[in-house]
PDB file of N, CA and C in Angstrom:
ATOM      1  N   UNK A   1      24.600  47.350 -16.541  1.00  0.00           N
ATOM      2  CA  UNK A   1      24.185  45.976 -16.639  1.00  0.00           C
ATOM      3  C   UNK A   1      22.674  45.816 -16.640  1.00  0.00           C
ATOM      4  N   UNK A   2      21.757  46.355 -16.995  1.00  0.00           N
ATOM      5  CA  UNK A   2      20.552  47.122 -16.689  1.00  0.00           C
ATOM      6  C   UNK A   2      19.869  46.094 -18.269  1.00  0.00           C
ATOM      7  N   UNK A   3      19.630  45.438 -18.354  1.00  0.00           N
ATOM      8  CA  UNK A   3      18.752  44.935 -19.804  1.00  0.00           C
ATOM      9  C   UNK A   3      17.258  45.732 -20.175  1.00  0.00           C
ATOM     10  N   UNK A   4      17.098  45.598 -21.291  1.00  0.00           N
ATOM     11  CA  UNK A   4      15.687  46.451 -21.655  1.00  0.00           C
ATOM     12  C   UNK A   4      15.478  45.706 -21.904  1.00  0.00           C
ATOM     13  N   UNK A   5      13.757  45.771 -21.595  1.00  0.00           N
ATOM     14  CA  UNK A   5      12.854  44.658 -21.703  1.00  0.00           C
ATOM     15  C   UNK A   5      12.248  45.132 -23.295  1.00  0.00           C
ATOM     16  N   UNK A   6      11.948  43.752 -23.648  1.00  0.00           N
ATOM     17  CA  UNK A   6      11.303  43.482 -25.173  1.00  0.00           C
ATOM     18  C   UNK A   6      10.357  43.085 -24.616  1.00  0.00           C
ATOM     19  N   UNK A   7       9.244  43.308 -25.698  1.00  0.00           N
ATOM     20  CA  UNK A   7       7.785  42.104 -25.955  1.00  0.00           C
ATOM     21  C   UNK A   7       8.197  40.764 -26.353  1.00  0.00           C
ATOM     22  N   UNK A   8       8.837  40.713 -27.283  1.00  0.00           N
ATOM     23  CA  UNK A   8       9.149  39.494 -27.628  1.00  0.00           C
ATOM     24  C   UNK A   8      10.328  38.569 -27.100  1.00  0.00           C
ATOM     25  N   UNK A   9      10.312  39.088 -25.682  1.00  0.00           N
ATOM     26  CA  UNK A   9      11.236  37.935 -24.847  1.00  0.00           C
ATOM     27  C   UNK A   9      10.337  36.516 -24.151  1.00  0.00           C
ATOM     28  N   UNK A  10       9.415  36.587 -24.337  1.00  0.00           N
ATOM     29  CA  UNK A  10       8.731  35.391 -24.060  1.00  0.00           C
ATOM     30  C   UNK A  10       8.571  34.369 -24.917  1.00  0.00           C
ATOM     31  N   UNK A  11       8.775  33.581 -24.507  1.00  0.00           N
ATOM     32  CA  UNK A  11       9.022  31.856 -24.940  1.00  0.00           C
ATOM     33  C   UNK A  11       7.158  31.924 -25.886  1.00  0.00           C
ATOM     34  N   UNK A  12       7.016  32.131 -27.490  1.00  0.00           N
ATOM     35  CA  UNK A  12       6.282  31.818 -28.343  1.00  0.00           C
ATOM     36  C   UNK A  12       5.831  30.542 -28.177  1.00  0.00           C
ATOM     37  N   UNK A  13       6.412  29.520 -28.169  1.00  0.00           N
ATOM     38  CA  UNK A  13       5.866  27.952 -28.301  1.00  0.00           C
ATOM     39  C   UNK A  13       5.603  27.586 -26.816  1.00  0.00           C
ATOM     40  N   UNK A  14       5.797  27.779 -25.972  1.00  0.00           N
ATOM     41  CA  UNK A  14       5.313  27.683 -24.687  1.00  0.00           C
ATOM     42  C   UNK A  14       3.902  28.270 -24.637  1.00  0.00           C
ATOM     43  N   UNK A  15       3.979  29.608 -25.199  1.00  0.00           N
ATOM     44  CA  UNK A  15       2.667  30.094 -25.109  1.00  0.00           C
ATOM     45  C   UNK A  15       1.250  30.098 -25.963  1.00  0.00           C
ATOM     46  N   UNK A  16       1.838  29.356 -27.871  1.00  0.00           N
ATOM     47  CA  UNK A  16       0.841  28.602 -28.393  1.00  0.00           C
ATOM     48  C   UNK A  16       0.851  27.400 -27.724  1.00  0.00           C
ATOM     49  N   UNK A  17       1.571  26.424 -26.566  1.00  0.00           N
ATOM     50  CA  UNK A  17       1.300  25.530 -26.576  1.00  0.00           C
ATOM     51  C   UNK A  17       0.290  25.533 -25.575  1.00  0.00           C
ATOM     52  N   UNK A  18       0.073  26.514 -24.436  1.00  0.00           N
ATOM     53  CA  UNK A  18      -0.609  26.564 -23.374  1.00  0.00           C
ATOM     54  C   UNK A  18      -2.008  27.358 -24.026  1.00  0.00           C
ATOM     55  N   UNK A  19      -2.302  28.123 -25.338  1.00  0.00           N
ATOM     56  CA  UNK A  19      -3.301  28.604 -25.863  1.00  0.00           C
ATOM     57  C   UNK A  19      -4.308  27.419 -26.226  1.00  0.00           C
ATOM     58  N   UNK A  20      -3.480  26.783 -26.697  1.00  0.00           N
ATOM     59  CA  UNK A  20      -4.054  25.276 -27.516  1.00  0.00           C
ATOM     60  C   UNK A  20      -5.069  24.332 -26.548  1.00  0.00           C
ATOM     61  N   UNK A  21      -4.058  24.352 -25.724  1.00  0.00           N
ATOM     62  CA  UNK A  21      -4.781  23.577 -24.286  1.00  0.00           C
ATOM     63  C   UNK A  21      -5.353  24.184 -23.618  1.00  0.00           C
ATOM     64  N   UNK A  22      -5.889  25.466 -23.934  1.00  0.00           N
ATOM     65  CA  UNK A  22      -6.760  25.719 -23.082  1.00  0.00           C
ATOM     66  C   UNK A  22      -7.801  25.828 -23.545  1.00  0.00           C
ATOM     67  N   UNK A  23      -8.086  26.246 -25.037  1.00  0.00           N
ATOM     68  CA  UNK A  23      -9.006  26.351 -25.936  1.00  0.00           C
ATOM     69  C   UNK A  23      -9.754  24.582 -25.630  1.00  0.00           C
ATOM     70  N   UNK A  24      -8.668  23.527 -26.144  1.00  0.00           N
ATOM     71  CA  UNK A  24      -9.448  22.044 -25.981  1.00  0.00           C
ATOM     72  C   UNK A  24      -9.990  21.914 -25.005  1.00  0.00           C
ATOM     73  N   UNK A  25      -8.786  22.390 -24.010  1.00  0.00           N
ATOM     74  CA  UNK A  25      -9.888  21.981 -22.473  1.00  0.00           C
ATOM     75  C   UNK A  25     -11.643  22.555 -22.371  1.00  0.00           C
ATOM     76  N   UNK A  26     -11.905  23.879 -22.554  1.00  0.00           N
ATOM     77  CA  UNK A  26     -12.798  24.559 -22.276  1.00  0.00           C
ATOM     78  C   UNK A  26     -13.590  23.915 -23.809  1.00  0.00           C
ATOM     79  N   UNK A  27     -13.603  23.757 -24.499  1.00  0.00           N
ATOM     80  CA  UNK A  27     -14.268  23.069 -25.709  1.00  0.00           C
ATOM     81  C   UNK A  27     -14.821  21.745 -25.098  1.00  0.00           C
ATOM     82  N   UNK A  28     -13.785  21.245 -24.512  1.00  0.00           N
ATOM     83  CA  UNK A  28     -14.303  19.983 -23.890  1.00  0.00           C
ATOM     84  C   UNK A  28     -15.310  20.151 -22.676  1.00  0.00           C
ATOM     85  N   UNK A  29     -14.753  20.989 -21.924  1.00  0.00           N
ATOM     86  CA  UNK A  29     -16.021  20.932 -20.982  1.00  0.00           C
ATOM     87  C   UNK A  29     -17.406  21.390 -21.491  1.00  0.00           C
ATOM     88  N   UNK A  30     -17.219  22.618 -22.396  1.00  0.00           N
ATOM     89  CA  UNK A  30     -18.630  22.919 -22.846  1.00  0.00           C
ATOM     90  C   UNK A  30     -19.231  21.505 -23.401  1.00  0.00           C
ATOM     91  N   UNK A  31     -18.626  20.681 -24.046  1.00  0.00           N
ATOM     92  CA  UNK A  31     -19.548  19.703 -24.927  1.00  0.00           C
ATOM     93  C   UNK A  31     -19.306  18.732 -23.510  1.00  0.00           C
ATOM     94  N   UNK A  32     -19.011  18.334 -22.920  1.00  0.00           N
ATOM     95  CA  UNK A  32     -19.822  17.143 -21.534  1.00  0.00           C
ATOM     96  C   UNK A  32     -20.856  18.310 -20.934  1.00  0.00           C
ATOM     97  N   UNK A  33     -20.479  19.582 -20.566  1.00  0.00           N
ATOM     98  CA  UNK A  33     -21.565  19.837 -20.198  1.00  0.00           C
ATOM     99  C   UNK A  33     -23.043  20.177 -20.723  1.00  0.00           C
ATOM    100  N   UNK A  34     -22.866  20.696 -22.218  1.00  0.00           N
ATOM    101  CA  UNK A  34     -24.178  21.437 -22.622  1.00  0.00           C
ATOM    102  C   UNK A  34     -24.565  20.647 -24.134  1.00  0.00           C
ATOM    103  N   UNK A  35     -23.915  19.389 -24.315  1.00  0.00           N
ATOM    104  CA  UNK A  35     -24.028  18.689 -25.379  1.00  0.00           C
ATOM    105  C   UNK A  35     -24.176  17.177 -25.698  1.00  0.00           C
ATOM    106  N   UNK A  36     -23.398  16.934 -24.602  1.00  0.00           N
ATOM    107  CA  UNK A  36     -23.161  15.389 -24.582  1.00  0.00           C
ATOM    108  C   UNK A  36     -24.607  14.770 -23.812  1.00  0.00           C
ATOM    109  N   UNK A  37     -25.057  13.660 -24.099  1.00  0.00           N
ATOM    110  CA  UNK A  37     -26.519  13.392 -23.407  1.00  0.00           C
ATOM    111  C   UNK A  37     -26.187  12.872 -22.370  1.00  0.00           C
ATOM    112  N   UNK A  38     -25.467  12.364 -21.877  1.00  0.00           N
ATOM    113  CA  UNK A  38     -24.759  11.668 -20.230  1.00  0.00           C
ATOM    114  C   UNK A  38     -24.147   9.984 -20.787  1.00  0.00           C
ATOM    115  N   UNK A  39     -24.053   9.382 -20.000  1.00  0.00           N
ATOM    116  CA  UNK A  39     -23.792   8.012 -19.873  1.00  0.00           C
ATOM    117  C   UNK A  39     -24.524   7.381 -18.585  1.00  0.00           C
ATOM    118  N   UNK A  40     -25.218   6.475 -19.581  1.00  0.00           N
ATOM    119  CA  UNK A  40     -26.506   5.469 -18.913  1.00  0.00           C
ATOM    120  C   UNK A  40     -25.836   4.206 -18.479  1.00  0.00           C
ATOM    121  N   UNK A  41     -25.675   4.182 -17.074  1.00  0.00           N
ATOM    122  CA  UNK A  41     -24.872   3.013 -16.658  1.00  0.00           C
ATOM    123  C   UNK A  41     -25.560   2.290 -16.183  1.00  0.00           C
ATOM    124  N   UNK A  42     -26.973   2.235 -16.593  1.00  0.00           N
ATOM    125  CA  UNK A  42     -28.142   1.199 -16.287  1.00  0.00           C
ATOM    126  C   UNK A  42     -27.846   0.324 -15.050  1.00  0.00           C
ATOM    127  N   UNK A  43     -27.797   1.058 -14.187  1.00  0.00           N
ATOM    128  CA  UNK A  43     -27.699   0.534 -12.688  1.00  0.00           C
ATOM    129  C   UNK A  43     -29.123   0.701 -11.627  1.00  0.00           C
ATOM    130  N   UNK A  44     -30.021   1.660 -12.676  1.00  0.00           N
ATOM    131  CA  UNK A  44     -31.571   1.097 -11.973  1.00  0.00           C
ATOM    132  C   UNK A  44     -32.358   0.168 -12.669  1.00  0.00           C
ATOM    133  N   UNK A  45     -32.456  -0.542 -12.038  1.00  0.00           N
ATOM    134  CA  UNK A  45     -34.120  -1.252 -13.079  1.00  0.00           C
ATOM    135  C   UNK A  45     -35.165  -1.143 -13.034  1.00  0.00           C
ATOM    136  N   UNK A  46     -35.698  -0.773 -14.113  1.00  0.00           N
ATOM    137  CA  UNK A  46     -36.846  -0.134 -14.407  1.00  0.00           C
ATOM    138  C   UNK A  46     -37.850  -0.955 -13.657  1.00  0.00           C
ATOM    139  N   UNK A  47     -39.085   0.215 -13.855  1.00  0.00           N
ATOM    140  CA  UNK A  47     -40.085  -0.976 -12.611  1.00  0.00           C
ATOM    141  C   UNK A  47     -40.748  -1.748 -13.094  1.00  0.00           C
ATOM    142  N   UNK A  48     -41.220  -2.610 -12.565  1.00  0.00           N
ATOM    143  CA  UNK A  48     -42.363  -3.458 -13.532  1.00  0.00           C
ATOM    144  C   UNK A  48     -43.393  -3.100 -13.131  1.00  0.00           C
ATOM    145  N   UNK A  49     -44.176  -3.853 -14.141  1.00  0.00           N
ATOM    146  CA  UNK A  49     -45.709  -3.080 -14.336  1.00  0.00           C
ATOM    147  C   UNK A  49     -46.363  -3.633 -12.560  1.00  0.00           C
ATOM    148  N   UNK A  50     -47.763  -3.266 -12.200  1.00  0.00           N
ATOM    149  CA  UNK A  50     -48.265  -3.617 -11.485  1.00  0.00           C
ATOM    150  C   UNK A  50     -48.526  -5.042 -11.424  1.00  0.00           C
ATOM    151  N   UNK A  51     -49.215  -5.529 -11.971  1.00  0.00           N
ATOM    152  CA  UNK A  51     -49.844  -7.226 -12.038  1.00  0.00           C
ATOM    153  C   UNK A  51     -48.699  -7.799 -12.451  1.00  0.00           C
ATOM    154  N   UNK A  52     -47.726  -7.739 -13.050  1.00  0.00           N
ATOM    155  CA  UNK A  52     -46.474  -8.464 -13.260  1.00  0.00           C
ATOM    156  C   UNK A  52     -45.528  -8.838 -12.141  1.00  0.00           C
ATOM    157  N   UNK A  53     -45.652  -7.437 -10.921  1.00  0.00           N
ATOM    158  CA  UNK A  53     -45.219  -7.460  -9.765  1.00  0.00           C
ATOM    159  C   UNK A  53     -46.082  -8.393  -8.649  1.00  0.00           C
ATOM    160  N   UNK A  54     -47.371  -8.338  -8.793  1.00  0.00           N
ATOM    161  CA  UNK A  54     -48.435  -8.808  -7.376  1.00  0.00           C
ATOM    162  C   UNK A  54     -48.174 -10.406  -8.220  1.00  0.00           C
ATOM    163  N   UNK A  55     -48.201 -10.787  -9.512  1.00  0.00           N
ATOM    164  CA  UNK A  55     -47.968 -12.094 -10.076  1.00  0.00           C
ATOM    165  C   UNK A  55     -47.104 -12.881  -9.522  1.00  0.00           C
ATOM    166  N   UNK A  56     -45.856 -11.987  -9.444  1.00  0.00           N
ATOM    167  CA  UNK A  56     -44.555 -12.493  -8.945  1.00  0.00           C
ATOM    168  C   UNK A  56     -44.422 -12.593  -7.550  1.00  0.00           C
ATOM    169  N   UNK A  57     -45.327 -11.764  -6.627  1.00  0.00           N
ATOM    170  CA  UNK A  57     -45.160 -12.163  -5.378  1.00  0.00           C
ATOM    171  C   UNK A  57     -45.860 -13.502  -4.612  1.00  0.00           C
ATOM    172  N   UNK A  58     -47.019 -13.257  -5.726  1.00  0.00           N
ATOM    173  CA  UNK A  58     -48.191 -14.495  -5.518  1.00  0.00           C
ATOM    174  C   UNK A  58     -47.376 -15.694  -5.652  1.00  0.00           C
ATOM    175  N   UNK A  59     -46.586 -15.923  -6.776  1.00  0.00           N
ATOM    176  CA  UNK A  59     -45.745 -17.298  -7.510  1.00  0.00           C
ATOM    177  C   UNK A  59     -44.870 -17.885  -6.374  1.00  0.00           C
ATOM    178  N   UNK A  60     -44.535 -16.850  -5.490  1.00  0.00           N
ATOM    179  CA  UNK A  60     -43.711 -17.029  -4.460  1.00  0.00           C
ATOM    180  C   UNK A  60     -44.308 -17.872  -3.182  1.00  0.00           C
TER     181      UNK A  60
END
């Protein structure tokens, strides 16, 4: 009752399907990491100039 093992007992489409996804995944990370320029969620504001600032405190 002893089976011999083959190479080709493994599930083919399971294993292009997990090749596929791993290739995109790692494609993807290279390009957010070493390609993509970021995302500017403009949550600082820039400074203002000097006299625009002492103007604005004076007005006050």
């Amino acid at each position: 009752m002893s089976q011999t093992y083959q190479y080709s007992d493994y599930n083919r489409g399971g294993m292009l399907a997990f090749s596929f996804s791993m290739v995109i995944t790692l494609v993807f990370f290279v390009y957010v990491a070493f390609i993509h320029s970021g995302v500017d969620l403009k949550e600082i504001q820039p400074d203002q100039p000097k006299a625009e600032a002492e103007a604005t405190v004076e007005s006050e």
